[in-house]
N, C-alpha and C. Protein backbone atom coordinates (compact mmCIF):
# COMPACT_ATOMS: atom_id res chain seq x y z
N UNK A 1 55.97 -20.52 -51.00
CA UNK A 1 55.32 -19.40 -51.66
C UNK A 1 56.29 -18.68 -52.59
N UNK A 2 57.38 -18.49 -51.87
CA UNK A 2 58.64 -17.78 -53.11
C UNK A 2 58.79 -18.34 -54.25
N UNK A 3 58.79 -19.94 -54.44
CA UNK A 3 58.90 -20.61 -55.81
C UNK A 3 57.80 -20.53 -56.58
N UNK A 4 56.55 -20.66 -55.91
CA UNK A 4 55.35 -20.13 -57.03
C UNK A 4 55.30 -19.02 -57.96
N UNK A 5 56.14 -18.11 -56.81
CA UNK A 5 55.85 -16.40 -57.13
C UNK A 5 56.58 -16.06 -58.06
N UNK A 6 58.07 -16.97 -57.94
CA UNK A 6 59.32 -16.58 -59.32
C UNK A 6 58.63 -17.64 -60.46
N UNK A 7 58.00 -18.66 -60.49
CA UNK A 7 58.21 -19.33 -61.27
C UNK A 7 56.75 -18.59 -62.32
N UNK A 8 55.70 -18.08 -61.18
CA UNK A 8 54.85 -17.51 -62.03
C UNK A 8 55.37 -16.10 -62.57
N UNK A 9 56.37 -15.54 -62.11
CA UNK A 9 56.59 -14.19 -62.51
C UNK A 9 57.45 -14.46 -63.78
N UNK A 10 58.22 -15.69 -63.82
CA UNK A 10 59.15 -16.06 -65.18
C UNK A 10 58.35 -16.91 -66.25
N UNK A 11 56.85 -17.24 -65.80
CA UNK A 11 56.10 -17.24 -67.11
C UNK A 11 55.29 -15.98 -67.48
N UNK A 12 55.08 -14.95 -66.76
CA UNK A 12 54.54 -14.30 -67.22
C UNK A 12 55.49 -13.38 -67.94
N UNK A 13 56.84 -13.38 -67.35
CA UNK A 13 57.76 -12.52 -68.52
C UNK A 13 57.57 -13.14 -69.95
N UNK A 14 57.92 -14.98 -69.54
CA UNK A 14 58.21 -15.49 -71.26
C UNK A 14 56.39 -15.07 -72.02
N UNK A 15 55.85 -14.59 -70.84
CA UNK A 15 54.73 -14.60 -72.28
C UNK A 15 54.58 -12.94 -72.44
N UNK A 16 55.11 -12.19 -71.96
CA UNK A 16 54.95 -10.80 -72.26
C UNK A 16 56.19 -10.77 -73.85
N UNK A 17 57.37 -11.73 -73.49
CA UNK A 17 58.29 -11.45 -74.46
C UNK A 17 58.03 -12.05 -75.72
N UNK A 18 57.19 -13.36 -75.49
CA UNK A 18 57.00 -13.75 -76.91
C UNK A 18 55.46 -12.89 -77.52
N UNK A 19 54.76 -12.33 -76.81
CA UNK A 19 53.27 -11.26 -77.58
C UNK A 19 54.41 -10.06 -78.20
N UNK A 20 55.26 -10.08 -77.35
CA UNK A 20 56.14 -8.59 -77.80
C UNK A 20 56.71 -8.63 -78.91
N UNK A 21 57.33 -9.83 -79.32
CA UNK A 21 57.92 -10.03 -79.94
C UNK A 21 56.84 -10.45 -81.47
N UNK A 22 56.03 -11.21 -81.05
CA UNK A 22 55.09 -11.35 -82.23
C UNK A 22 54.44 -9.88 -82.93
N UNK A 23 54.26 -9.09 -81.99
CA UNK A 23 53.60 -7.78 -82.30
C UNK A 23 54.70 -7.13 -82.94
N UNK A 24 56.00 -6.69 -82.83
CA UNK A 24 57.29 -5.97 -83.45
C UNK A 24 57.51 -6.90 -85.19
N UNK A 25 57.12 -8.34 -84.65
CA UNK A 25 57.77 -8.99 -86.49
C UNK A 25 56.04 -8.73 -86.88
N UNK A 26 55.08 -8.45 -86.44
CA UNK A 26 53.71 -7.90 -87.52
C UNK A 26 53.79 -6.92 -87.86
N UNK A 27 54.92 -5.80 -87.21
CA UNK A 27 54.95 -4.18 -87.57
C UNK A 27 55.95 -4.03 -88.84
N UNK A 28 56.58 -5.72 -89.45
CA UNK A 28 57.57 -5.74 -90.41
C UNK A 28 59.18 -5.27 -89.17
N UNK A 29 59.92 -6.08 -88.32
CA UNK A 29 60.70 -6.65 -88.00
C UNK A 29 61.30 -7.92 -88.11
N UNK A 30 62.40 -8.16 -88.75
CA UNK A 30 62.99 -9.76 -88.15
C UNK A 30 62.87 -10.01 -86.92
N UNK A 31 62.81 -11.64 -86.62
CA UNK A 31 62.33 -12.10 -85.69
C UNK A 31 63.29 -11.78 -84.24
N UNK A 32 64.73 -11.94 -85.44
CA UNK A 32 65.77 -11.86 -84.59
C UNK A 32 66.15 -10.78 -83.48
N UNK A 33 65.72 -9.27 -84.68
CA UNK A 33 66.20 -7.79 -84.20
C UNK A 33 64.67 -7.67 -83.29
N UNK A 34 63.48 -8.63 -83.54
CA UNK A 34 62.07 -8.42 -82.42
C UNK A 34 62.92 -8.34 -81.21
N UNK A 35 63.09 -9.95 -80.91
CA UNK A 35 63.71 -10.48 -79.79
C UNK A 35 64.61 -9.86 -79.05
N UNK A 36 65.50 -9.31 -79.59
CA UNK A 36 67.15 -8.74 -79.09
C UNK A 36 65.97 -7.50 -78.23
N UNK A 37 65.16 -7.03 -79.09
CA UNK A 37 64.94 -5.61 -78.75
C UNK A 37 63.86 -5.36 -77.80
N UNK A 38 62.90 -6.42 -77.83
CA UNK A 38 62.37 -6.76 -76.77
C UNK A 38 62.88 -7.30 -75.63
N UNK A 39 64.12 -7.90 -75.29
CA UNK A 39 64.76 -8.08 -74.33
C UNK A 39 65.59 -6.98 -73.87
N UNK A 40 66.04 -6.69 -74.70
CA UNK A 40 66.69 -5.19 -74.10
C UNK A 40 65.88 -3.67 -73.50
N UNK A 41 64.59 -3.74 -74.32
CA UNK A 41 63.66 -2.93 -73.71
C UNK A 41 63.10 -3.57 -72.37
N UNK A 42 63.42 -4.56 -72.01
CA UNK A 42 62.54 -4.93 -70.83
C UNK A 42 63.87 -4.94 -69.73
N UNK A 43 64.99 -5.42 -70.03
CA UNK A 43 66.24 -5.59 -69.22
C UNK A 43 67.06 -3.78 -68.91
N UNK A 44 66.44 -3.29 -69.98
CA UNK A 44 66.92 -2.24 -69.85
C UNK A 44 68.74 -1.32 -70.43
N UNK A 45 68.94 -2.67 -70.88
CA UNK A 45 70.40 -2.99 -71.45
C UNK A 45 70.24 -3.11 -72.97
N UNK A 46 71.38 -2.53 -73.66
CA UNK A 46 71.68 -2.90 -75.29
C UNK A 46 71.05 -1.85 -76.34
N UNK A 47 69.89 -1.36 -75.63
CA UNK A 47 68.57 -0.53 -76.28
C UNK A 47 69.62 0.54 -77.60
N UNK A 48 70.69 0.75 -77.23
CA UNK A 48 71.14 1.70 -77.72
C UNK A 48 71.84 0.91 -79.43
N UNK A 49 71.44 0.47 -79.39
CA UNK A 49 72.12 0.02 -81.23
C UNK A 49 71.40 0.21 -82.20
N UNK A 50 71.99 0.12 -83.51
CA UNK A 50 71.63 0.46 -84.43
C UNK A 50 70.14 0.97 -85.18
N UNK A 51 69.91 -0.54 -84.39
CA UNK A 51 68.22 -0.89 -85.02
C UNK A 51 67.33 -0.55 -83.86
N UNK A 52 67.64 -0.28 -83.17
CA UNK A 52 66.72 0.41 -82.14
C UNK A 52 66.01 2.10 -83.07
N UNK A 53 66.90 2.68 -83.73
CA UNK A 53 66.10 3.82 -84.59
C UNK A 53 64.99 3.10 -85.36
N UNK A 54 65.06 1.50 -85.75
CA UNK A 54 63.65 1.08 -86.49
C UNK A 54 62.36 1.43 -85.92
N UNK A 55 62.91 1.05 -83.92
CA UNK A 55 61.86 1.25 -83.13
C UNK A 55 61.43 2.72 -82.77
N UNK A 56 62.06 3.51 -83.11
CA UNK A 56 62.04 5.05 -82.38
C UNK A 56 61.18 5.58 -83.85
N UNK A 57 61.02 4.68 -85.00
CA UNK A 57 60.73 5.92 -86.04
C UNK A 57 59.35 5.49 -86.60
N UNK A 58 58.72 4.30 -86.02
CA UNK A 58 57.39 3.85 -85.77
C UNK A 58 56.30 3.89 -84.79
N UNK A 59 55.41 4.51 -84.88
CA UNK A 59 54.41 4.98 -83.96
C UNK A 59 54.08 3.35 -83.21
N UNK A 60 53.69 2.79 -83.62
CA UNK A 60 53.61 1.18 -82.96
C UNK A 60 54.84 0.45 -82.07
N UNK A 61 55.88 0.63 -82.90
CA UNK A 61 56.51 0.28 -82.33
C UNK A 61 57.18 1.18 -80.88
N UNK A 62 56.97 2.43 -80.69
CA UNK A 62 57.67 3.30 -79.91
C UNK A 62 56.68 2.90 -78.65
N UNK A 63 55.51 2.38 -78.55
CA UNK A 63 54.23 2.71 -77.95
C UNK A 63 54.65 1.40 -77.15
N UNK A 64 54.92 0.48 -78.09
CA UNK A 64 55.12 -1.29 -77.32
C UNK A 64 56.53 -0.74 -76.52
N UNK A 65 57.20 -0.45 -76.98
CA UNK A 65 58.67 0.12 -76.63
C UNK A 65 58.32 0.79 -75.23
N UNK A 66 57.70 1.85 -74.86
CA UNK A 66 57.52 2.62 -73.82
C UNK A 66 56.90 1.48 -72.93
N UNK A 67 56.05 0.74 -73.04
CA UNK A 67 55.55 -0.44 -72.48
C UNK A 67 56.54 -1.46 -71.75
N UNK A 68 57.26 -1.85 -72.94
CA UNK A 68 58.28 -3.35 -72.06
C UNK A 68 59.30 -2.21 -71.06
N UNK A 69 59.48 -0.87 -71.74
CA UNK A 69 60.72 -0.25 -70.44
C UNK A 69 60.15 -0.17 -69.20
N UNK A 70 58.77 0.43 -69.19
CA UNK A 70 58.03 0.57 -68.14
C UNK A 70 57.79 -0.52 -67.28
N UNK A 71 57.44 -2.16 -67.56
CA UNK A 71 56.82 -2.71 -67.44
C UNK A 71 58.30 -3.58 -66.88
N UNK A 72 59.47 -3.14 -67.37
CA UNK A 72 60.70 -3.99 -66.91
C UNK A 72 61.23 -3.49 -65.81
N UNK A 73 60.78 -2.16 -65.09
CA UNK A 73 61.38 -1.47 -64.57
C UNK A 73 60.44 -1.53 -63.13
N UNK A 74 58.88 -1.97 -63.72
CA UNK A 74 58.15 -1.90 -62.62
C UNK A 74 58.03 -3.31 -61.99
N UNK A 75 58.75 -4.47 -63.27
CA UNK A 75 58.58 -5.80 -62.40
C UNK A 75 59.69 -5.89 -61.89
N UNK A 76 61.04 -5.26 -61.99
CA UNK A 76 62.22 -5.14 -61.18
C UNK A 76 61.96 -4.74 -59.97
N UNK A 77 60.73 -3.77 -59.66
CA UNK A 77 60.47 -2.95 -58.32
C UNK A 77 59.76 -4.08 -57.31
N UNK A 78 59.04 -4.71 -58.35
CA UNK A 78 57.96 -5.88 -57.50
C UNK A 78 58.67 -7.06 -57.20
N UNK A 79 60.10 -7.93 -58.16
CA UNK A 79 61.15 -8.79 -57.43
C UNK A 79 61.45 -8.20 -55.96
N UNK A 80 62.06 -6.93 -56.27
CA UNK A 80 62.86 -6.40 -54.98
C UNK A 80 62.14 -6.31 -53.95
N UNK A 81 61.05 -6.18 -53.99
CA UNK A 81 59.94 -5.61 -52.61
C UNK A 81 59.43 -6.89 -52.48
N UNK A 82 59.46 -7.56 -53.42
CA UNK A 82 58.75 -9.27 -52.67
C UNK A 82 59.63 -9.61 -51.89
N UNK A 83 60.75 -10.09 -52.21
CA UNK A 83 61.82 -10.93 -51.74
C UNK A 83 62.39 -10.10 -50.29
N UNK A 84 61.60 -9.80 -49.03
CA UNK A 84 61.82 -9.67 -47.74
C UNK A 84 62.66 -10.66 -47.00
């Protein structure tokens, strides 16, 4: 049951990160600074550079932004409490 549960929980990240990422390069992002920043909004790490103000100064983008932190922070809670 544990290998189902990580292996389904690590496709449902790769598909939260690649919609995330598609939605940030439609708001006019590189693909590159999508990615970095969608991983770092979800890991919770890096958020603080440069181009992160691209994300803070767009209503779309701040909205997806509040989303992957939330959403990285609440599937960190659901690893830890599964794994008894």
């Amino acid at each position: 049951m544990n290998v189902v549960f990580m292996v389904l929980y690590f496709l449902i990240i790769g598909l939260v990160i690649e919609i995330s990422v598609t939605l940030l390069k439609l708001t006019g992002l590189k693909n590159t600074v999508a990615r970095f920043q969608v991983i770092s909004m979800l890991t919770g790490t890096g958020f603080t550079t440069d181009e992160s103000k691209s994300i803070i100064d767009h209503p779309v983008r701040i909205k997806l932004s509040m989303f992957l932190i939330l959403f990285g922070a609440f599937s960190l809670a659901v690893i830890i409490s599964f794994h008894q």
